[in-house]
PDB file of N, CA and C in Angstrom:
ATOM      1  N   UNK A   1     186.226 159.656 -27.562  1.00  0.00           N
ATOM      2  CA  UNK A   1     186.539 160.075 -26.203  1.00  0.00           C
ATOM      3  C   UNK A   1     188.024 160.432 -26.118  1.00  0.00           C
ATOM      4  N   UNK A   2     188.291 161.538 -25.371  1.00  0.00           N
ATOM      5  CA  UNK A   2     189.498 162.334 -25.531  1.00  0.00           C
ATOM      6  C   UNK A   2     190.194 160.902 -24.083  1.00  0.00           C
ATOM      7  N   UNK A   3     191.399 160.465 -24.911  1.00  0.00           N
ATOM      8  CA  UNK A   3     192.442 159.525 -24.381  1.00  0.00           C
ATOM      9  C   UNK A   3     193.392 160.766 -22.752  1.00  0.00           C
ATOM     10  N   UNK A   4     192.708 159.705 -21.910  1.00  0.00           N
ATOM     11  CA  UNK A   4     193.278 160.552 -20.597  1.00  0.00           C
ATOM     12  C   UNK A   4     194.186 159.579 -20.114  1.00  0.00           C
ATOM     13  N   UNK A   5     195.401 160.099 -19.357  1.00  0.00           N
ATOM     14  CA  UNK A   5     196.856 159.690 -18.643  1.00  0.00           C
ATOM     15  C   UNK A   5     195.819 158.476 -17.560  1.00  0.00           C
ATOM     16  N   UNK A   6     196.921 157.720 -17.201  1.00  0.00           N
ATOM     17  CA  UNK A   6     196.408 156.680 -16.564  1.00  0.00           C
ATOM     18  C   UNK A   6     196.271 157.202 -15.004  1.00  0.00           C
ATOM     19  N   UNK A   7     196.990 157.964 -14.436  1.00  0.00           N
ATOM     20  CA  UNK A   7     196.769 158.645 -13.299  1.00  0.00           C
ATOM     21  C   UNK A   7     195.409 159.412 -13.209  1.00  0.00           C
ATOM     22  N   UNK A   8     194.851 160.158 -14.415  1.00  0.00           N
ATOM     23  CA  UNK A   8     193.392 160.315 -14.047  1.00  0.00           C
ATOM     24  C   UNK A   8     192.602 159.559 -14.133  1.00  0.00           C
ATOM     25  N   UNK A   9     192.887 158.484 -14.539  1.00  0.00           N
ATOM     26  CA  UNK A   9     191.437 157.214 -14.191  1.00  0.00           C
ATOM     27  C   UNK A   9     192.325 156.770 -12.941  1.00  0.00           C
ATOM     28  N   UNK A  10     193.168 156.754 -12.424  1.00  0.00           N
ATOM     29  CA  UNK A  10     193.214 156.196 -10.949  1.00  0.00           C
ATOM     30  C   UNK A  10     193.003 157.396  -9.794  1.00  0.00           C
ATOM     31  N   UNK A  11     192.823 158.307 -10.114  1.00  0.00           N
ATOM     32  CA  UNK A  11     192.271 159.505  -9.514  1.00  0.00           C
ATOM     33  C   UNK A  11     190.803 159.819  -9.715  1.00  0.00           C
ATOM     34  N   UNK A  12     190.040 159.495 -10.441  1.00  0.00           N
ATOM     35  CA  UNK A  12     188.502 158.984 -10.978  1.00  0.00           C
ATOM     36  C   UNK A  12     188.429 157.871 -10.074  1.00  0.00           C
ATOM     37  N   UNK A  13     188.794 156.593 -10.386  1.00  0.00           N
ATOM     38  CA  UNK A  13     188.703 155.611  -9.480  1.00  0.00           C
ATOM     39  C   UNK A  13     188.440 155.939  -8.156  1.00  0.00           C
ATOM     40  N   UNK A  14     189.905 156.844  -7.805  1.00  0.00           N
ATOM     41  CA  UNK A  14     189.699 156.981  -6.299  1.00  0.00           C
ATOM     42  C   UNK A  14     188.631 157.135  -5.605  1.00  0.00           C
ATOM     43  N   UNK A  15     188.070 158.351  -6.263  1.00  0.00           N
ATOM     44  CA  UNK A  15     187.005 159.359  -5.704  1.00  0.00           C
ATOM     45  C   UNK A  15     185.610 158.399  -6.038  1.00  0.00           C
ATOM     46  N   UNK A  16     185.454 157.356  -6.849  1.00  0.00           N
ATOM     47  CA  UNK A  16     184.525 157.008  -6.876  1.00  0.00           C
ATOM     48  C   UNK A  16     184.439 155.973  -5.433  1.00  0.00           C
ATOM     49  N   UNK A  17     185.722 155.220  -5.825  1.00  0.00           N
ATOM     50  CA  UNK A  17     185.430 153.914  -4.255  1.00  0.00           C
ATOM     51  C   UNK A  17     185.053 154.966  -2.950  1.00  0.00           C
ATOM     52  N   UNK A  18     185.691 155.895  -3.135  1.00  0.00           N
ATOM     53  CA  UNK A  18     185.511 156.825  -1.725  1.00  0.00           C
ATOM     54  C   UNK A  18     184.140 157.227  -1.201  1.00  0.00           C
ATOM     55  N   UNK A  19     183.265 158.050  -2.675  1.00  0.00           N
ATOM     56  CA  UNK A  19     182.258 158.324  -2.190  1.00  0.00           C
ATOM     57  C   UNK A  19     181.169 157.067  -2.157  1.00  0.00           C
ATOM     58  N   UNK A  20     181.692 156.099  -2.313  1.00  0.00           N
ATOM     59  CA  UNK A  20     180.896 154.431  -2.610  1.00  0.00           C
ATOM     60  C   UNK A  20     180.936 154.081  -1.184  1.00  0.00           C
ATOM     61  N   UNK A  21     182.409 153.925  -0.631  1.00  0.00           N
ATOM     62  CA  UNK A  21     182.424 153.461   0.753  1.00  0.00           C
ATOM     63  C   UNK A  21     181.359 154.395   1.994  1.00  0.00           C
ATOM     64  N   UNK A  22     182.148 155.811   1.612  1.00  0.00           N
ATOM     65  CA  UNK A  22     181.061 156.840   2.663  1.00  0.00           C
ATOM     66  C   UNK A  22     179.854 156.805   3.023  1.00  0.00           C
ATOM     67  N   UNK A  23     179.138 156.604   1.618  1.00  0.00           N
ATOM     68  CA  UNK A  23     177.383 155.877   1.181  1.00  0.00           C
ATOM     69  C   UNK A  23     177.456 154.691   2.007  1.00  0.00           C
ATOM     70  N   UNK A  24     177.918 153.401   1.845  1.00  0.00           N
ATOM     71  CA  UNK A  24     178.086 152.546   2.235  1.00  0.00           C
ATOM     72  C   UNK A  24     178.023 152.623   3.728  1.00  0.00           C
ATOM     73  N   UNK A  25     179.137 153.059   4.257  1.00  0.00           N
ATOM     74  CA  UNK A  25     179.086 153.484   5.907  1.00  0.00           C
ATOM     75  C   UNK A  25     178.039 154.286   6.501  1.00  0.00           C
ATOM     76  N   UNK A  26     177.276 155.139   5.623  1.00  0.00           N
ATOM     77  CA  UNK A  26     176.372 156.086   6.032  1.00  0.00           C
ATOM     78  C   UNK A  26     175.124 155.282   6.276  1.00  0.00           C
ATOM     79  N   UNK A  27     174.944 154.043   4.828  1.00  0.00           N
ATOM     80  CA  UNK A  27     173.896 153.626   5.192  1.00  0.00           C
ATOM     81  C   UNK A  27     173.155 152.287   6.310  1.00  0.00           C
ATOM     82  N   UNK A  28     174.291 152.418   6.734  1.00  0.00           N
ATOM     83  CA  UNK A  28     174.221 151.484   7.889  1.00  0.00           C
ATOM     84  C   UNK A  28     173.529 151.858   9.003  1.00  0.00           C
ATOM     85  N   UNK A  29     173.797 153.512   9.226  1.00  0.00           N
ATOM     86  CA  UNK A  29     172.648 153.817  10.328  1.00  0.00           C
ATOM     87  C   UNK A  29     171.618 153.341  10.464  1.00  0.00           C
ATOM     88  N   UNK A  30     170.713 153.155   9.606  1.00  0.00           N
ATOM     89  CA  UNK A  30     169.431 152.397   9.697  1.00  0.00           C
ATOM     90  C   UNK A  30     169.268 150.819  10.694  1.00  0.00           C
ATOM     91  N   UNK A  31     170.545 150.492  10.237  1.00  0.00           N
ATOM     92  CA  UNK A  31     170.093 149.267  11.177  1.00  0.00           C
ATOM     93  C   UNK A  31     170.387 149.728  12.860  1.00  0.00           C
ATOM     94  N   UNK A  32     170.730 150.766  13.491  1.00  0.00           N
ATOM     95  CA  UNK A  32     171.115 151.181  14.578  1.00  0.00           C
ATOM     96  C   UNK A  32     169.673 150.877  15.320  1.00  0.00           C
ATOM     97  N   UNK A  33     168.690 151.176  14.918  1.00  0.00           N
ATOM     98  CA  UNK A  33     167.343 150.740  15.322  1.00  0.00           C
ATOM     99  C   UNK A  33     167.023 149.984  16.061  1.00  0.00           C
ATOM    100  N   UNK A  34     167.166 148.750  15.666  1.00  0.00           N
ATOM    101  CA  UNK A  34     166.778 147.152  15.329  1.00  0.00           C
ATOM    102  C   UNK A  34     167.984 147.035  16.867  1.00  0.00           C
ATOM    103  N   UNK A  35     169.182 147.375  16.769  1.00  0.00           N
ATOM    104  CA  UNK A  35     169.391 146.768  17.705  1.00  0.00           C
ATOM    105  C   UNK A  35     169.458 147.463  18.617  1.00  0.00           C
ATOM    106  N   UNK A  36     169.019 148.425  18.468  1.00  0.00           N
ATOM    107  CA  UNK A  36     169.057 149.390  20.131  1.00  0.00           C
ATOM    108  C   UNK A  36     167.696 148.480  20.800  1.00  0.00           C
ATOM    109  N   UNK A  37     166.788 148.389  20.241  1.00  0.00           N
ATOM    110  CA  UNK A  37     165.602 147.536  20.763  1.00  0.00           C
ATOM    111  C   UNK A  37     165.648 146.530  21.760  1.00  0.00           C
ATOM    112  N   UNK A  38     167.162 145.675  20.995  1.00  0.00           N
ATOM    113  CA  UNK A  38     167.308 144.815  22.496  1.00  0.00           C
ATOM    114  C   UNK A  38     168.066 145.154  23.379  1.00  0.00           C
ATOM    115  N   UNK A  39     168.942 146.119  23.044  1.00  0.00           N
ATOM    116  CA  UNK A  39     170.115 146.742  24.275  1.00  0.00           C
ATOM    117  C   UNK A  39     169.609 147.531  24.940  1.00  0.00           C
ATOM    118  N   UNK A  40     168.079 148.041  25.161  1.00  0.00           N
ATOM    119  CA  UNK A  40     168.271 149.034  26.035  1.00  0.00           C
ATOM    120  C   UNK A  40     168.362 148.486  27.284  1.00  0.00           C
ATOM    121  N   UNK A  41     168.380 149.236  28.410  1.00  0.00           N
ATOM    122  CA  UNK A  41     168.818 148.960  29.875  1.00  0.00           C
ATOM    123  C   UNK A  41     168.511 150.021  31.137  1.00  0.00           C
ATOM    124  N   UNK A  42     168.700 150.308  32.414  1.00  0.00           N
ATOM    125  CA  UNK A  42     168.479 150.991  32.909  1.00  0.00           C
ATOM    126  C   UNK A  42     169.375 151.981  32.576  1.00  0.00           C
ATOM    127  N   UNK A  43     170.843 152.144  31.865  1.00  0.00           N
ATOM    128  CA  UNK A  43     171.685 153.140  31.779  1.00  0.00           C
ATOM    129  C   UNK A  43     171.238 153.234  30.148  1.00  0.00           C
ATOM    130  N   UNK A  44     170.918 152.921  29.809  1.00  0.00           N
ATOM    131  CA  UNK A  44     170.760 153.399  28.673  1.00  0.00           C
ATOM    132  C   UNK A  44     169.693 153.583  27.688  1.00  0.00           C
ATOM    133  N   UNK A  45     168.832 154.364  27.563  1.00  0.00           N
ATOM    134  CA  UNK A  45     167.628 154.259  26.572  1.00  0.00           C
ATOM    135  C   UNK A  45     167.515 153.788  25.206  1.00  0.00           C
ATOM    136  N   UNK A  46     166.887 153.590  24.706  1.00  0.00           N
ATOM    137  CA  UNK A  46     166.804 153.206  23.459  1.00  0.00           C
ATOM    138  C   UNK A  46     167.096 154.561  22.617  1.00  0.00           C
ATOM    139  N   UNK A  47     166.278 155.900  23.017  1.00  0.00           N
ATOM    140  CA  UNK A  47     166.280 157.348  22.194  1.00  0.00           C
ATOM    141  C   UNK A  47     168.024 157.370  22.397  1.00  0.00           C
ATOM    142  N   UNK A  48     168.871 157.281  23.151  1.00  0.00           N
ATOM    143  CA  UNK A  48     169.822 157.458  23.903  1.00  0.00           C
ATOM    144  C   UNK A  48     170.739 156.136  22.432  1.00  0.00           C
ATOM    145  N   UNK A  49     170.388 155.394  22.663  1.00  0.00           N
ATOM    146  CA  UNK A  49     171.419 154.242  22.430  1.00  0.00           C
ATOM    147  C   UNK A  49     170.995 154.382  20.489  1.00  0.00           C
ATOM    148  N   UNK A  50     169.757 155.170  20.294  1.00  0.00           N
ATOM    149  CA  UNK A  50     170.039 155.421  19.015  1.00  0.00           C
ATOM    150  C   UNK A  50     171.390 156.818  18.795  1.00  0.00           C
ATOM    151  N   UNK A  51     171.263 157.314  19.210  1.00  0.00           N
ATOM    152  CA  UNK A  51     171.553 158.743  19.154  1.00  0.00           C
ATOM    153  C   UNK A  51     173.275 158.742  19.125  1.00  0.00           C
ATOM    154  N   UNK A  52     173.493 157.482  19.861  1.00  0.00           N
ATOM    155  CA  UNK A  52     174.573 157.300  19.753  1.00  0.00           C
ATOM    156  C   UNK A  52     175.164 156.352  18.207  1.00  0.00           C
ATOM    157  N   UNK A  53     174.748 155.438  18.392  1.00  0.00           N
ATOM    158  CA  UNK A  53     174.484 154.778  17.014  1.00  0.00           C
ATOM    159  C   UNK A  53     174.859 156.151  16.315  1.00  0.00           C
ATOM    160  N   UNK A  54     173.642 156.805  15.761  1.00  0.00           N
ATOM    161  CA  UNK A  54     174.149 157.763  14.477  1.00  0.00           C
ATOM    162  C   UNK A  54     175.344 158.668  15.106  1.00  0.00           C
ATOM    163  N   UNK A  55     175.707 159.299  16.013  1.00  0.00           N
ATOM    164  CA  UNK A  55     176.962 159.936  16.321  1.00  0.00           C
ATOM    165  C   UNK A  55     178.181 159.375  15.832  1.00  0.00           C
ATOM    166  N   UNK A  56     178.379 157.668  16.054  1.00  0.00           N
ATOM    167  CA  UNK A  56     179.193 157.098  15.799  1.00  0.00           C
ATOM    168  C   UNK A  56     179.417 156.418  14.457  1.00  0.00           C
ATOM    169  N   UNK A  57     177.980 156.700  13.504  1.00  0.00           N
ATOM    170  CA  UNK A  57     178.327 156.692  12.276  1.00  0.00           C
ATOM    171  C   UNK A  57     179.036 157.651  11.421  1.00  0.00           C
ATOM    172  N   UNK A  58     178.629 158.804  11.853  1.00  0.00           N
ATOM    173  CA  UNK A  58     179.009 160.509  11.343  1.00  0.00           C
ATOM    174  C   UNK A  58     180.411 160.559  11.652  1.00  0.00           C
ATOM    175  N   UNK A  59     180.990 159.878  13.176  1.00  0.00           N
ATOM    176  CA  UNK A  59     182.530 160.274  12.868  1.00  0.00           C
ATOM    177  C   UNK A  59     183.151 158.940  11.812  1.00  0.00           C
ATOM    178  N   UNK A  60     182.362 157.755  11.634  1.00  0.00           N
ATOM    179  CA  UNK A  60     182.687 156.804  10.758  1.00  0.00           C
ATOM    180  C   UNK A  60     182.961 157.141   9.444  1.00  0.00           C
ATOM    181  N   UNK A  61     181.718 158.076   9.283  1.00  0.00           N
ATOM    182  CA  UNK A  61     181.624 158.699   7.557  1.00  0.00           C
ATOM    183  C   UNK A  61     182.980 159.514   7.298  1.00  0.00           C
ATOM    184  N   UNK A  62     183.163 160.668   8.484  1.00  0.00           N
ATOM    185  CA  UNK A  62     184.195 161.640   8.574  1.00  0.00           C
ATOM    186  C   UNK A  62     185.573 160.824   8.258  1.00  0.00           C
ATOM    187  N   UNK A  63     185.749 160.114   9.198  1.00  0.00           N
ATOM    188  CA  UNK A  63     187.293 159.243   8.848  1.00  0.00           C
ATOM    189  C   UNK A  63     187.320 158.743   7.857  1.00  0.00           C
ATOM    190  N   UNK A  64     186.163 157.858   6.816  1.00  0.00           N
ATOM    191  CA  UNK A  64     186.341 158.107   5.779  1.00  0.00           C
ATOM    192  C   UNK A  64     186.735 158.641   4.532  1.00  0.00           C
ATOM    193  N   UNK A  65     186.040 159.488   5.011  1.00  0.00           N
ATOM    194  CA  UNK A  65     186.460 161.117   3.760  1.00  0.00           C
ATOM    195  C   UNK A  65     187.442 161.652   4.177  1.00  0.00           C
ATOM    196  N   UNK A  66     188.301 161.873   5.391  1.00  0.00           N
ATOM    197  CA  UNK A  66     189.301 162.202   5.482  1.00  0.00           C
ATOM    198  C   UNK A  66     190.498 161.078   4.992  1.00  0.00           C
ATOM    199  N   UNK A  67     190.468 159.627   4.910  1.00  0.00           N
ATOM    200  CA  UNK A  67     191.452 159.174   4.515  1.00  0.00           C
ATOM    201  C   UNK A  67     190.952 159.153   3.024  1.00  0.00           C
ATOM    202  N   UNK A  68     190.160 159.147   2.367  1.00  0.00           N
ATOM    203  CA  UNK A  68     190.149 159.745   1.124  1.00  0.00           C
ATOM    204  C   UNK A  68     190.257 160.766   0.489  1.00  0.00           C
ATOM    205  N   UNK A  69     190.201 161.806   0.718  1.00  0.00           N
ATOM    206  CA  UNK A  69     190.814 163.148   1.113  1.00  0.00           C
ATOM    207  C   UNK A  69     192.705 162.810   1.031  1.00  0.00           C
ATOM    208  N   UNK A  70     193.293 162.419   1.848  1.00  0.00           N
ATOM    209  CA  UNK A  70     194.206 162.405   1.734  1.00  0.00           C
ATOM    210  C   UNK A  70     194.886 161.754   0.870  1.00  0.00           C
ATOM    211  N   UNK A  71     194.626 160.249   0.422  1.00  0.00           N
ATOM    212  CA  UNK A  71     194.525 159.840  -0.918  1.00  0.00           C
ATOM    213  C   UNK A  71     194.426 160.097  -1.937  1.00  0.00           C
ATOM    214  N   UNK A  72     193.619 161.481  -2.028  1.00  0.00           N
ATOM    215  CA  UNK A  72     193.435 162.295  -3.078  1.00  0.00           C
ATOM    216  C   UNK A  72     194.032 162.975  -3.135  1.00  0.00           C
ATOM    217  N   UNK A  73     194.905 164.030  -2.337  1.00  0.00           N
ATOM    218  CA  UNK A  73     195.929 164.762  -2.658  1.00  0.00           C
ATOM    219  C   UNK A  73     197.446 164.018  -3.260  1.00  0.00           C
ATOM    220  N   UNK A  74     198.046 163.199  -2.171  1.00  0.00           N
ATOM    221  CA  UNK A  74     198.986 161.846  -2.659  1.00  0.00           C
ATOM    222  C   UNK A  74     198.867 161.816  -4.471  1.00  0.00           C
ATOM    223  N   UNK A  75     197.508 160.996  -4.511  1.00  0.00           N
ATOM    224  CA  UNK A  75     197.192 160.965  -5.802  1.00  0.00           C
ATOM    225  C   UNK A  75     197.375 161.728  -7.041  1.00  0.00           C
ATOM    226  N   UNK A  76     196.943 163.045  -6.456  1.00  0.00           N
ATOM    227  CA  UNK A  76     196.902 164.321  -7.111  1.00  0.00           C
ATOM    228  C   UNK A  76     198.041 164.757  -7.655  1.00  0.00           C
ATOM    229  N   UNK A  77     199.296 164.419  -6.077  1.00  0.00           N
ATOM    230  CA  UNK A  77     201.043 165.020  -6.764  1.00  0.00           C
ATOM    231  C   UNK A  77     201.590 163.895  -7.547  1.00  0.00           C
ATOM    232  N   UNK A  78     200.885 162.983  -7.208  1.00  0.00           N
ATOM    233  CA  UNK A  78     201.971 162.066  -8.623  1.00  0.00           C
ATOM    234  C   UNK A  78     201.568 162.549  -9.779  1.00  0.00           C
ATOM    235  N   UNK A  79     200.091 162.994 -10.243  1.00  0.00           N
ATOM    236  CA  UNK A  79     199.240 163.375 -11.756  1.00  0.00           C
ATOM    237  C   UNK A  79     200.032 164.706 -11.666  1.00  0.00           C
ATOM    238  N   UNK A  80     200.283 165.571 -10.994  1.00  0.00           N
ATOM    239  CA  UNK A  80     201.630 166.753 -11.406  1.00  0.00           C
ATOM    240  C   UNK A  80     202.462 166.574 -11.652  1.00  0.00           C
ATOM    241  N   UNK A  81     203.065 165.381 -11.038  1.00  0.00           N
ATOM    242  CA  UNK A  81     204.580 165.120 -11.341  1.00  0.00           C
ATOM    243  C   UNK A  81     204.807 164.650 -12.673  1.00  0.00           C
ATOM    244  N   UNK A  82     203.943 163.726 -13.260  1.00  0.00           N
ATOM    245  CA  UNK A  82     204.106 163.094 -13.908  1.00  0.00           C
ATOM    246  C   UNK A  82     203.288 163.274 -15.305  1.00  0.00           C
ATOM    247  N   UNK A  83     203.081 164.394 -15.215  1.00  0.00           N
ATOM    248  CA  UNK A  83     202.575 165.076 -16.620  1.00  0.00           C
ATOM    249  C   UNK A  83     203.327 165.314 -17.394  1.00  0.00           C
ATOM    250  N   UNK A  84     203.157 165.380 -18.916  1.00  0.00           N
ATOM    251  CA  UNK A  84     204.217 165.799 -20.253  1.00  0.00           C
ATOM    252  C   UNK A  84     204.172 166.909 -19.964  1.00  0.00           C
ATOM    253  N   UNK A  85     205.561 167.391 -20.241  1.00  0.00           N
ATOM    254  CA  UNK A  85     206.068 168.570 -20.526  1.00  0.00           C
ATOM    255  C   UNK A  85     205.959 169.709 -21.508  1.00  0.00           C
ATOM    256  N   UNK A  86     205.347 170.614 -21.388  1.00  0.00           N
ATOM    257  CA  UNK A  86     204.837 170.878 -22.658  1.00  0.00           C
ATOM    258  C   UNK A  86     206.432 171.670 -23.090  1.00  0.00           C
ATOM    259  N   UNK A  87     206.422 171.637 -24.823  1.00  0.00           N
ATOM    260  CA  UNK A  87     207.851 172.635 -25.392  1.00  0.00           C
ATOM    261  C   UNK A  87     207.274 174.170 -25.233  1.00  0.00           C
ATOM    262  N   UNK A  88     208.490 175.061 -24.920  1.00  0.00           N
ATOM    263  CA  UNK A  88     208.291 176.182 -25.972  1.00  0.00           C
ATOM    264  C   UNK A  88     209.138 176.223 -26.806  1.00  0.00           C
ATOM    265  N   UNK A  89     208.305 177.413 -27.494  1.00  0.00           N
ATOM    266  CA  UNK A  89     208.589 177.415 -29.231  1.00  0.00           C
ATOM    267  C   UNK A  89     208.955 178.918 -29.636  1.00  0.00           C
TER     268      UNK A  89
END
């Protein structure tokens, strides 16, 4: 296996916890179900109090990937900066 700079396994890393957490946060919708069942109310339906549930997972997922996203660029300029130099000859 071709020996890679330590900044691309912490840039590998990154992107893995990232798309781990997103999954993670995404799959939580499911339980939105279960408890809309006992919250509903006269202001609020159950179709209603799901609907929200998943709305408020999707911007959950989004802020996610956007602070990983940004992490990843950060990430990205140190692995430029800090690359060998190649000679010319």
């Amino acid at each position: 296996m071709r020996r890679w700079r330590k900044m691309t396994w912490a840039l590998i890393a990154w992107c893995g916890l990232t798309v781990l957490w997103a999954v993670a946060g995404a799959s939580t919708a499911s339980n939105t179900g279960h408890d809309c069942a006992r919250q509903s109310n006269a202001y609020l339906s159950r179709h209603a109090c799901e609907q929200a549930g998943n709305v408020g997972t999707g911007i959950g997922v989004a802020i996610i990937l956007v602070f990983g996203f940004c992490g990843f660029i950060v990430l990205s300029l140190i692995w430029f900066m800090t690359r060998p130099r190649t000679e010319v000859k």
